[in-house]
PDB file of N, CA and C in Angstrom:
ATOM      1  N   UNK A   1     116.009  65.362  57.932  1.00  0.00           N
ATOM      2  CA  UNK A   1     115.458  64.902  56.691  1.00  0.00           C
ATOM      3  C   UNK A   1     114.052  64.378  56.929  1.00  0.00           C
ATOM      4  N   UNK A   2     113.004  64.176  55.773  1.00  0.00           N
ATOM      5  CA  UNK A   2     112.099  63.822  56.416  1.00  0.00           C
ATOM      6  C   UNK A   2     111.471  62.629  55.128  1.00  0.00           C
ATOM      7  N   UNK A   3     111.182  61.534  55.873  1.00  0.00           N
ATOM      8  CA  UNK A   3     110.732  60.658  54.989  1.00  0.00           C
ATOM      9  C   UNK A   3     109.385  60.741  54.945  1.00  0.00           C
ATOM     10  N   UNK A   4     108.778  60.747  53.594  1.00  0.00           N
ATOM     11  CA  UNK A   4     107.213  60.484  53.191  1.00  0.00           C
ATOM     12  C   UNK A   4     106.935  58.956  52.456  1.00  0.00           C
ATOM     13  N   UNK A   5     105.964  58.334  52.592  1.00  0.00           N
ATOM     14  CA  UNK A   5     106.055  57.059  52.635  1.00  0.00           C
ATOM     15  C   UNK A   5     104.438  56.547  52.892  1.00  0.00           C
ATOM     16  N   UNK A   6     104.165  55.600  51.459  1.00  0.00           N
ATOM     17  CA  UNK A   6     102.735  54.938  51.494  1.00  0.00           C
ATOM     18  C   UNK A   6     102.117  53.991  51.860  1.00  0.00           C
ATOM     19  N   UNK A   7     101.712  53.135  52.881  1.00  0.00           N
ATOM     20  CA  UNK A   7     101.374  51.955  52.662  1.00  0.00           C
ATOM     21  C   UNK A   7     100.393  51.350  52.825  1.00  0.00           C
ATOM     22  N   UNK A   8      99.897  50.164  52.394  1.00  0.00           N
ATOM     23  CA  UNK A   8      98.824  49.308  52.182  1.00  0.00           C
ATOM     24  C   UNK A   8      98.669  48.385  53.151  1.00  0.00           C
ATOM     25  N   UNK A   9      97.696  48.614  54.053  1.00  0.00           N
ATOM     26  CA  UNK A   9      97.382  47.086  54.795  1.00  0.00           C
ATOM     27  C   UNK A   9      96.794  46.213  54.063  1.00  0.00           C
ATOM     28  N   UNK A  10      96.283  44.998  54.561  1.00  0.00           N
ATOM     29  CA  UNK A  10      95.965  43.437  54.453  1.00  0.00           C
ATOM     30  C   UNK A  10      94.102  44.022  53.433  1.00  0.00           C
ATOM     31  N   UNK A  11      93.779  45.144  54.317  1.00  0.00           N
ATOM     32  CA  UNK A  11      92.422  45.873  53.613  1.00  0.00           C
ATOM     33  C   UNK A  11      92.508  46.622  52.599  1.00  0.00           C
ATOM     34  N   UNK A  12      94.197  46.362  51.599  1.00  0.00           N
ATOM     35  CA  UNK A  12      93.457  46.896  50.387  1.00  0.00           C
ATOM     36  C   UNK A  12      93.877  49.045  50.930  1.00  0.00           C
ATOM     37  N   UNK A  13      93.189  49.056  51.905  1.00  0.00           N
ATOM     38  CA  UNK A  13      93.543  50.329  52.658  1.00  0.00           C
ATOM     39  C   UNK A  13      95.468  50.917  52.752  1.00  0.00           C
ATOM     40  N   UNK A  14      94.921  52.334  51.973  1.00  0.00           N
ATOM     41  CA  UNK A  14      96.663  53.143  51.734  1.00  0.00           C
ATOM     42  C   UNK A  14      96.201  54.104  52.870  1.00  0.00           C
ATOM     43  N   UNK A  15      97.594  54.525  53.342  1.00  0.00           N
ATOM     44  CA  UNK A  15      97.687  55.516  54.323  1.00  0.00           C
ATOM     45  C   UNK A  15      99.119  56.201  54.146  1.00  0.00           C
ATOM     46  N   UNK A  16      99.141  57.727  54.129  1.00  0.00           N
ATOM     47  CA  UNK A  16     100.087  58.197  53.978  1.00  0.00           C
ATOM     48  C   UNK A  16     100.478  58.942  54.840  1.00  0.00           C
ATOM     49  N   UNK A  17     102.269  59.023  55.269  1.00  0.00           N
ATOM     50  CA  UNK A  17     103.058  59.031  56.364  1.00  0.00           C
ATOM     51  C   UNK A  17     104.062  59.676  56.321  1.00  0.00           C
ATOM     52  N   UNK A  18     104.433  60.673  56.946  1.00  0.00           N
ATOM     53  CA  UNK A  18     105.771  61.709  57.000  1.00  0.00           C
ATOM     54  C   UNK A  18     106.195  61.427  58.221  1.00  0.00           C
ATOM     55  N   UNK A  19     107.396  61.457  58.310  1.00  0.00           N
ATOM     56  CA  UNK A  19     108.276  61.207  59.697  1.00  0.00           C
ATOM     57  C   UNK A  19     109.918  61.467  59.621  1.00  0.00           C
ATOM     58  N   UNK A  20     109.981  62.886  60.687  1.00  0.00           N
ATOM     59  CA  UNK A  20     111.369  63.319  60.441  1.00  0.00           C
ATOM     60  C   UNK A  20     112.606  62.169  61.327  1.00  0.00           C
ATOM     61  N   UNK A  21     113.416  62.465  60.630  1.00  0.00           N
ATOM     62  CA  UNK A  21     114.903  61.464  60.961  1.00  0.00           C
ATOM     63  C   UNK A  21     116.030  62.263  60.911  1.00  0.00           C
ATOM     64  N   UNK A  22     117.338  62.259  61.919  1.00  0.00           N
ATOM     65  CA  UNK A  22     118.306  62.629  61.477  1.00  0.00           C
ATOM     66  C   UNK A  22     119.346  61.702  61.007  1.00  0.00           C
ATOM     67  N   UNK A  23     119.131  60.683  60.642  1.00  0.00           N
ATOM     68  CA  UNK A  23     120.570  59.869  60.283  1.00  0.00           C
ATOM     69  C   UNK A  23     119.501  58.926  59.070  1.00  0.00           C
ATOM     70  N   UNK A  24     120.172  59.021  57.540  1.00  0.00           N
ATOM     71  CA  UNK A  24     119.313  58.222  56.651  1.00  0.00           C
ATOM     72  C   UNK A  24     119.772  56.684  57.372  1.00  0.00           C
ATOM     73  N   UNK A  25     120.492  55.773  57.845  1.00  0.00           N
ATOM     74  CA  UNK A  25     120.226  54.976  58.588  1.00  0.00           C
ATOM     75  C   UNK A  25     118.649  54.420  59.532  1.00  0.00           C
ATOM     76  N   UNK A  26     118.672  55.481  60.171  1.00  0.00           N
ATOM     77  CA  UNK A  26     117.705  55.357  60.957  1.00  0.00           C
ATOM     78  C   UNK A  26     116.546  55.232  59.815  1.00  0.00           C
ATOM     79  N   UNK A  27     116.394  56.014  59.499  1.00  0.00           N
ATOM     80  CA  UNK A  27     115.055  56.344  58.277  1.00  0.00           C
ATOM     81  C   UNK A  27     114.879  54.752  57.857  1.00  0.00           C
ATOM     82  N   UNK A  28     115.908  53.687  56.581  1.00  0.00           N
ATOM     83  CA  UNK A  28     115.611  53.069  56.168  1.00  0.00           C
ATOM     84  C   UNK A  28     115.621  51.665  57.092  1.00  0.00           C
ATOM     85  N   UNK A  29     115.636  52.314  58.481  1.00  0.00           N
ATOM     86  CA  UNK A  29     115.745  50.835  59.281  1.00  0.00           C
ATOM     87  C   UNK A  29     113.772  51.088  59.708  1.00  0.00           C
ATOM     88  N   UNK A  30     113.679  52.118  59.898  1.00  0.00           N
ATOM     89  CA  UNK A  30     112.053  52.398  59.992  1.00  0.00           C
ATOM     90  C   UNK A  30     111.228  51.640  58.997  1.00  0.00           C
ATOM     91  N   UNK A  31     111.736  51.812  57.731  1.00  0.00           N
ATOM     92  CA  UNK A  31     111.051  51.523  56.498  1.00  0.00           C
ATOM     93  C   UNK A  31     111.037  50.135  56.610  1.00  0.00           C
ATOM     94  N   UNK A  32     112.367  49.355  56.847  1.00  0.00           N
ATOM     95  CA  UNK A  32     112.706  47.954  56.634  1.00  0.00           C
ATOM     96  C   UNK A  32     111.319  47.316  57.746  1.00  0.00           C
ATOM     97  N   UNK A  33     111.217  48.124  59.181  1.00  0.00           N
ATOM     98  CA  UNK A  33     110.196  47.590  60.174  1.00  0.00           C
ATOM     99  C   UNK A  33     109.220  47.308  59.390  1.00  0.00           C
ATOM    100  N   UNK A  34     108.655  48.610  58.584  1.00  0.00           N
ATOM    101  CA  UNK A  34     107.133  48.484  58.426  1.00  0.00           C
ATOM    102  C   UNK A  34     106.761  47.583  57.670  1.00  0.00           C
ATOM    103  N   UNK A  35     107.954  47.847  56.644  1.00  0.00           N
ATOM    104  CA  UNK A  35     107.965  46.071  55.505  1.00  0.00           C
ATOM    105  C   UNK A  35     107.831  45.140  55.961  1.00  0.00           C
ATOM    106  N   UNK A  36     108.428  44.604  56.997  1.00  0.00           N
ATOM    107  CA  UNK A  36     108.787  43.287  58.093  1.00  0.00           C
ATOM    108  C   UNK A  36     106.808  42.952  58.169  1.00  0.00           C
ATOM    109  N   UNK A  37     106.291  43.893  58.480  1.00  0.00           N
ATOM    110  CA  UNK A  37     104.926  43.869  59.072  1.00  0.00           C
ATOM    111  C   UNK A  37     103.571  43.420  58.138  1.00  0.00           C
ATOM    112  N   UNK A  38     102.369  43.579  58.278  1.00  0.00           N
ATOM    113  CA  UNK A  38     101.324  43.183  57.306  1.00  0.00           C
ATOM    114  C   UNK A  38     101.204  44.252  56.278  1.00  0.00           C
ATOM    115  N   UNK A  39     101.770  45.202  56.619  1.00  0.00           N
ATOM    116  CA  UNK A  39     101.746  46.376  55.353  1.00  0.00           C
ATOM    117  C   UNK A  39     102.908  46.569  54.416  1.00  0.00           C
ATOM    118  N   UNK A  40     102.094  47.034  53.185  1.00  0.00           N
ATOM    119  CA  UNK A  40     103.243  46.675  52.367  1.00  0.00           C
ATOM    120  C   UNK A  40     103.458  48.218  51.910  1.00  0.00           C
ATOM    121  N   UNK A  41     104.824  48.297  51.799  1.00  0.00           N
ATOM    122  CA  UNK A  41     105.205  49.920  51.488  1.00  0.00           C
ATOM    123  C   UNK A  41     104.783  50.224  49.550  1.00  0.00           C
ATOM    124  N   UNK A  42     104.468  50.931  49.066  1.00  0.00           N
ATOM    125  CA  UNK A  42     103.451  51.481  47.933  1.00  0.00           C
ATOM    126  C   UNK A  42     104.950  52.557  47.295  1.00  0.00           C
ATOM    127  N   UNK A  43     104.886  53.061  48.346  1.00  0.00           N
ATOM    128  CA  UNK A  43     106.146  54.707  48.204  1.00  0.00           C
ATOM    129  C   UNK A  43     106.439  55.099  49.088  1.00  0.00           C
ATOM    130  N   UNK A  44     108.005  55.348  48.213  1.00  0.00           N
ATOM    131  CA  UNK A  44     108.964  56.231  49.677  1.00  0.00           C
ATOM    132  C   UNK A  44     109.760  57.215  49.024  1.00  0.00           C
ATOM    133  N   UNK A  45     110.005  58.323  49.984  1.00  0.00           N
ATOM    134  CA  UNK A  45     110.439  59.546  49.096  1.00  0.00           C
ATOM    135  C   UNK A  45     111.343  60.134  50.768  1.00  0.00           C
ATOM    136  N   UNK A  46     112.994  60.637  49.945  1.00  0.00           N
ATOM    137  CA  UNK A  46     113.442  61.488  51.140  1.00  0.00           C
ATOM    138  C   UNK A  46     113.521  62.738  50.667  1.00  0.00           C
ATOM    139  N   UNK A  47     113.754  63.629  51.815  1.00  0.00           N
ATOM    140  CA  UNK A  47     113.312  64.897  51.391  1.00  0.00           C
ATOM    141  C   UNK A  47     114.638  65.101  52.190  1.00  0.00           C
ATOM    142  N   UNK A  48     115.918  65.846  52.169  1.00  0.00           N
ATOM    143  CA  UNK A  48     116.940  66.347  52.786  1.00  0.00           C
ATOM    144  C   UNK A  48     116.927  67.680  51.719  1.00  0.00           C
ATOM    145  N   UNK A  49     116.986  68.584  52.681  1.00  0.00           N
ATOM    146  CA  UNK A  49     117.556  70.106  52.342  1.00  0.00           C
ATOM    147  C   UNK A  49     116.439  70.627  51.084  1.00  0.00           C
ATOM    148  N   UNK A  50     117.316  70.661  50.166  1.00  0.00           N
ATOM    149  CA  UNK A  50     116.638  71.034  48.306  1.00  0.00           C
ATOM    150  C   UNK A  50     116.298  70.133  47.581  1.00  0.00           C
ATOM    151  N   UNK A  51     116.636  68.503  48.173  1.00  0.00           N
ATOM    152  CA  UNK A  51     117.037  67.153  47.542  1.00  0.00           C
ATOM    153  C   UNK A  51     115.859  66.218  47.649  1.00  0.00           C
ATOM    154  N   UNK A  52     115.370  65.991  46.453  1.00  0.00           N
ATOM    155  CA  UNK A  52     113.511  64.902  46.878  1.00  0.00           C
ATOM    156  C   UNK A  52     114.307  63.551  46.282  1.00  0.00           C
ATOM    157  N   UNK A  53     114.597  62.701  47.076  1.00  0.00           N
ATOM    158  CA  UNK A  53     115.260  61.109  46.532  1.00  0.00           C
ATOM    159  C   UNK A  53     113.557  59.927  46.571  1.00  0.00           C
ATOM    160  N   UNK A  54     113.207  59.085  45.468  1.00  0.00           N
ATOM    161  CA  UNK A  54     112.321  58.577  45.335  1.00  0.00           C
ATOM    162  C   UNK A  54     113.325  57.216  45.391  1.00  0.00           C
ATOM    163  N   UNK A  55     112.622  56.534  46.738  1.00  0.00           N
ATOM    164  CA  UNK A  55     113.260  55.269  47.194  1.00  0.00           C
ATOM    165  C   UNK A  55     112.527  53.937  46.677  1.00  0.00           C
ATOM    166  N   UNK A  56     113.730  52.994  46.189  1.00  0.00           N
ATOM    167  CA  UNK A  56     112.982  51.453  45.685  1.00  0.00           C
ATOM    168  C   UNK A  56     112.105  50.642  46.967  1.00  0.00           C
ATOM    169  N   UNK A  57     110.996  50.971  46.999  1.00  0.00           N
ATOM    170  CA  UNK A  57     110.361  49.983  48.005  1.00  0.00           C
ATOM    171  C   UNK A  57     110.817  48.840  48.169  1.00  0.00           C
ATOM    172  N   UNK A  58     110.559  48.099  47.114  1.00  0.00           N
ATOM    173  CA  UNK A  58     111.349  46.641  47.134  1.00  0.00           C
ATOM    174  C   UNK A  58     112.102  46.368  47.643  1.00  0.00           C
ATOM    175  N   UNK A  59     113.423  47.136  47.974  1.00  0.00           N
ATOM    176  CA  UNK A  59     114.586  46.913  49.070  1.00  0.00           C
ATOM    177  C   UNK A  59     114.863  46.762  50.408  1.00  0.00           C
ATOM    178  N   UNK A  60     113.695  47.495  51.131  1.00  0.00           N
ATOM    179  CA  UNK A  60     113.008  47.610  52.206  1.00  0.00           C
ATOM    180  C   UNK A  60     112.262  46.454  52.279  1.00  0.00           C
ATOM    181  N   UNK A  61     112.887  45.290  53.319  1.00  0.00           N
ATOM    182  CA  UNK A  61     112.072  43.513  52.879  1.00  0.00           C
ATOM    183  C   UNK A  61     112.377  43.556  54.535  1.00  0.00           C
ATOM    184  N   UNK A  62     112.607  44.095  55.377  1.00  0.00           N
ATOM    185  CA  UNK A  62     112.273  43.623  56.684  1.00  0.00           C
ATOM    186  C   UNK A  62     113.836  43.721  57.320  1.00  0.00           C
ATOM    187  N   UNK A  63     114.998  43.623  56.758  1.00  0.00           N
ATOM    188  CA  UNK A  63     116.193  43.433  56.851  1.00  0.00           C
ATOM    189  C   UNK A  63     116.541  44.748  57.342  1.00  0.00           C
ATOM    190  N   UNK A  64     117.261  45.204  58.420  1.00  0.00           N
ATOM    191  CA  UNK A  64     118.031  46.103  58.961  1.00  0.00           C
ATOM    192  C   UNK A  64     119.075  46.643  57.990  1.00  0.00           C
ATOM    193  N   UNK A  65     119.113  47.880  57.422  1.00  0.00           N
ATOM    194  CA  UNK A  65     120.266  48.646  56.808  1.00  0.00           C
ATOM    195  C   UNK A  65     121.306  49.168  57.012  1.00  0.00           C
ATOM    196  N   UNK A  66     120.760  49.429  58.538  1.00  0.00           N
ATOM    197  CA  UNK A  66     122.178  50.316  59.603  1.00  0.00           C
ATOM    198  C   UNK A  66     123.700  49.600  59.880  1.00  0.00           C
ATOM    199  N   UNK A  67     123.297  48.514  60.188  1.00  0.00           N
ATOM    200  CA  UNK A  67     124.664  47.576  60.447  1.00  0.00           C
ATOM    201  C   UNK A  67     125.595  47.535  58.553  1.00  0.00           C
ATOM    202  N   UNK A  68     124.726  47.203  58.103  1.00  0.00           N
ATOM    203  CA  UNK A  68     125.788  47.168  57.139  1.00  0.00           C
ATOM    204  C   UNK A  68     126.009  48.410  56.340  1.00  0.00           C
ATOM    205  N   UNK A  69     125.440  49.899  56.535  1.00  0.00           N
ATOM    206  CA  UNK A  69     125.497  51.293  56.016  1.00  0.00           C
ATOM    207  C   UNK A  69     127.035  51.714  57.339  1.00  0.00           C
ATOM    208  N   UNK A  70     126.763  51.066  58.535  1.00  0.00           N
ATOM    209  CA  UNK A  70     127.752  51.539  59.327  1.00  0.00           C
ATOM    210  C   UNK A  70     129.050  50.729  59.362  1.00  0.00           C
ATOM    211  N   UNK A  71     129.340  49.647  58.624  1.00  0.00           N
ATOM    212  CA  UNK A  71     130.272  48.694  58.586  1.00  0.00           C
ATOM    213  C   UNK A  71     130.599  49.349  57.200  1.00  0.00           C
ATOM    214  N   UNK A  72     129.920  50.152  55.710  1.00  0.00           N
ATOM    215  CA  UNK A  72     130.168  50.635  54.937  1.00  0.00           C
ATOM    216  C   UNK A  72     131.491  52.117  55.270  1.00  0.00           C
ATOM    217  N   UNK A  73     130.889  52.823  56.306  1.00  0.00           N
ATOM    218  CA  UNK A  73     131.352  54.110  56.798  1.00  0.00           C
ATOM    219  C   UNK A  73     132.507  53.723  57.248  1.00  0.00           C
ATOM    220  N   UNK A  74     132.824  52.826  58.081  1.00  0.00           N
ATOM    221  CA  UNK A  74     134.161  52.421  58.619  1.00  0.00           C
ATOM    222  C   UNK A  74     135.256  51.867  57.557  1.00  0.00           C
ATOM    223  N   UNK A  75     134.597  51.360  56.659  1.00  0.00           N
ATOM    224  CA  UNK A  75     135.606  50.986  56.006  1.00  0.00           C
ATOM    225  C   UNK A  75     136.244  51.793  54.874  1.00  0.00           C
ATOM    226  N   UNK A  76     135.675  53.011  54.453  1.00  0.00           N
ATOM    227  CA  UNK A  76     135.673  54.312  53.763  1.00  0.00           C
ATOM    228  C   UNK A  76     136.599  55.186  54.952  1.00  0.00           C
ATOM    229  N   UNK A  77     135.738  55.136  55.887  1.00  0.00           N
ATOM    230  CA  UNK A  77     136.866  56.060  57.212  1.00  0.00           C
ATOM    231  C   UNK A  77     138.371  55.339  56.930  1.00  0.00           C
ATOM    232  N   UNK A  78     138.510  53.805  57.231  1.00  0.00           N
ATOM    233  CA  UNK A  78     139.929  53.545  57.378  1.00  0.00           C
ATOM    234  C   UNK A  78     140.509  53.388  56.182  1.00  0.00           C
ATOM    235  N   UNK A  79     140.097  53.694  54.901  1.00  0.00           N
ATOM    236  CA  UNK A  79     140.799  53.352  53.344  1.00  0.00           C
ATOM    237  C   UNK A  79     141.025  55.221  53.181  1.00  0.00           C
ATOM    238  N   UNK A  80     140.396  56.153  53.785  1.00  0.00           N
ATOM    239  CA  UNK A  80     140.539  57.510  53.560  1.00  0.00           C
ATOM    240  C   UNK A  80     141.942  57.922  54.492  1.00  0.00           C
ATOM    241  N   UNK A  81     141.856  56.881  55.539  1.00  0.00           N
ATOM    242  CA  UNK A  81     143.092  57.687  56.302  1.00  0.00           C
ATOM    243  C   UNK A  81     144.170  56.646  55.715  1.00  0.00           C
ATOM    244  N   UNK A  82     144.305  55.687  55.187  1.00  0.00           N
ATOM    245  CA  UNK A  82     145.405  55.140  54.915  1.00  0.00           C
ATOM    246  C   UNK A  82     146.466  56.032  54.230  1.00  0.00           C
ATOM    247  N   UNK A  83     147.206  56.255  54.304  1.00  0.00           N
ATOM    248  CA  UNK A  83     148.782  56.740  53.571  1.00  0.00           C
ATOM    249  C   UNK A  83     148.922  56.340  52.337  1.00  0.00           C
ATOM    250  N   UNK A  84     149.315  57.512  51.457  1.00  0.00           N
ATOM    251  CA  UNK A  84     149.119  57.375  50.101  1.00  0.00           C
ATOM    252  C   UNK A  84     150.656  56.525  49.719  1.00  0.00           C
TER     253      UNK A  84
END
């Protein structure tokens, strides 16, 4: 997948950024870094397959996504295998 993504340093100055990922995890833990930092994200867009997803910047505040996207997966894994 490949994320495209805008941001603004401290100068007012935009710079625009593509960077491939294979796990959307990874992707929005990238995003969460750059937020963390003096630049502020403008736009974010994923691009998987045929699929253009336009992402809430705002959400992306510095905070890691992976731990709780992968504590999400496990608990979907063990409610899918439970016995009907």
């Amino acid at each position: 997948m490949l994320l495209l993504f805008t941001t603004q340093d401290i100068n007012a100055s935009q710079r625009n950024f593509s960077w491939w990922f294979t796990t959307i995890e990874t992707a929005f833990d990238a995003l969460s870094s750059i937020a963390s930092r003096e630049n502020k994200l403008i736009k974010a867009e994923l691009i998987d397959e045929d699929h253009r997803i336009s992402l809430p910047v705002d959400a992306f505040d510095g905070s890691f996504l992976s731990p709780v996207i992968n504590e999400l997966e496990l608990e979907w894994q063990f409610l899918l295998n439970e016995p009907a």
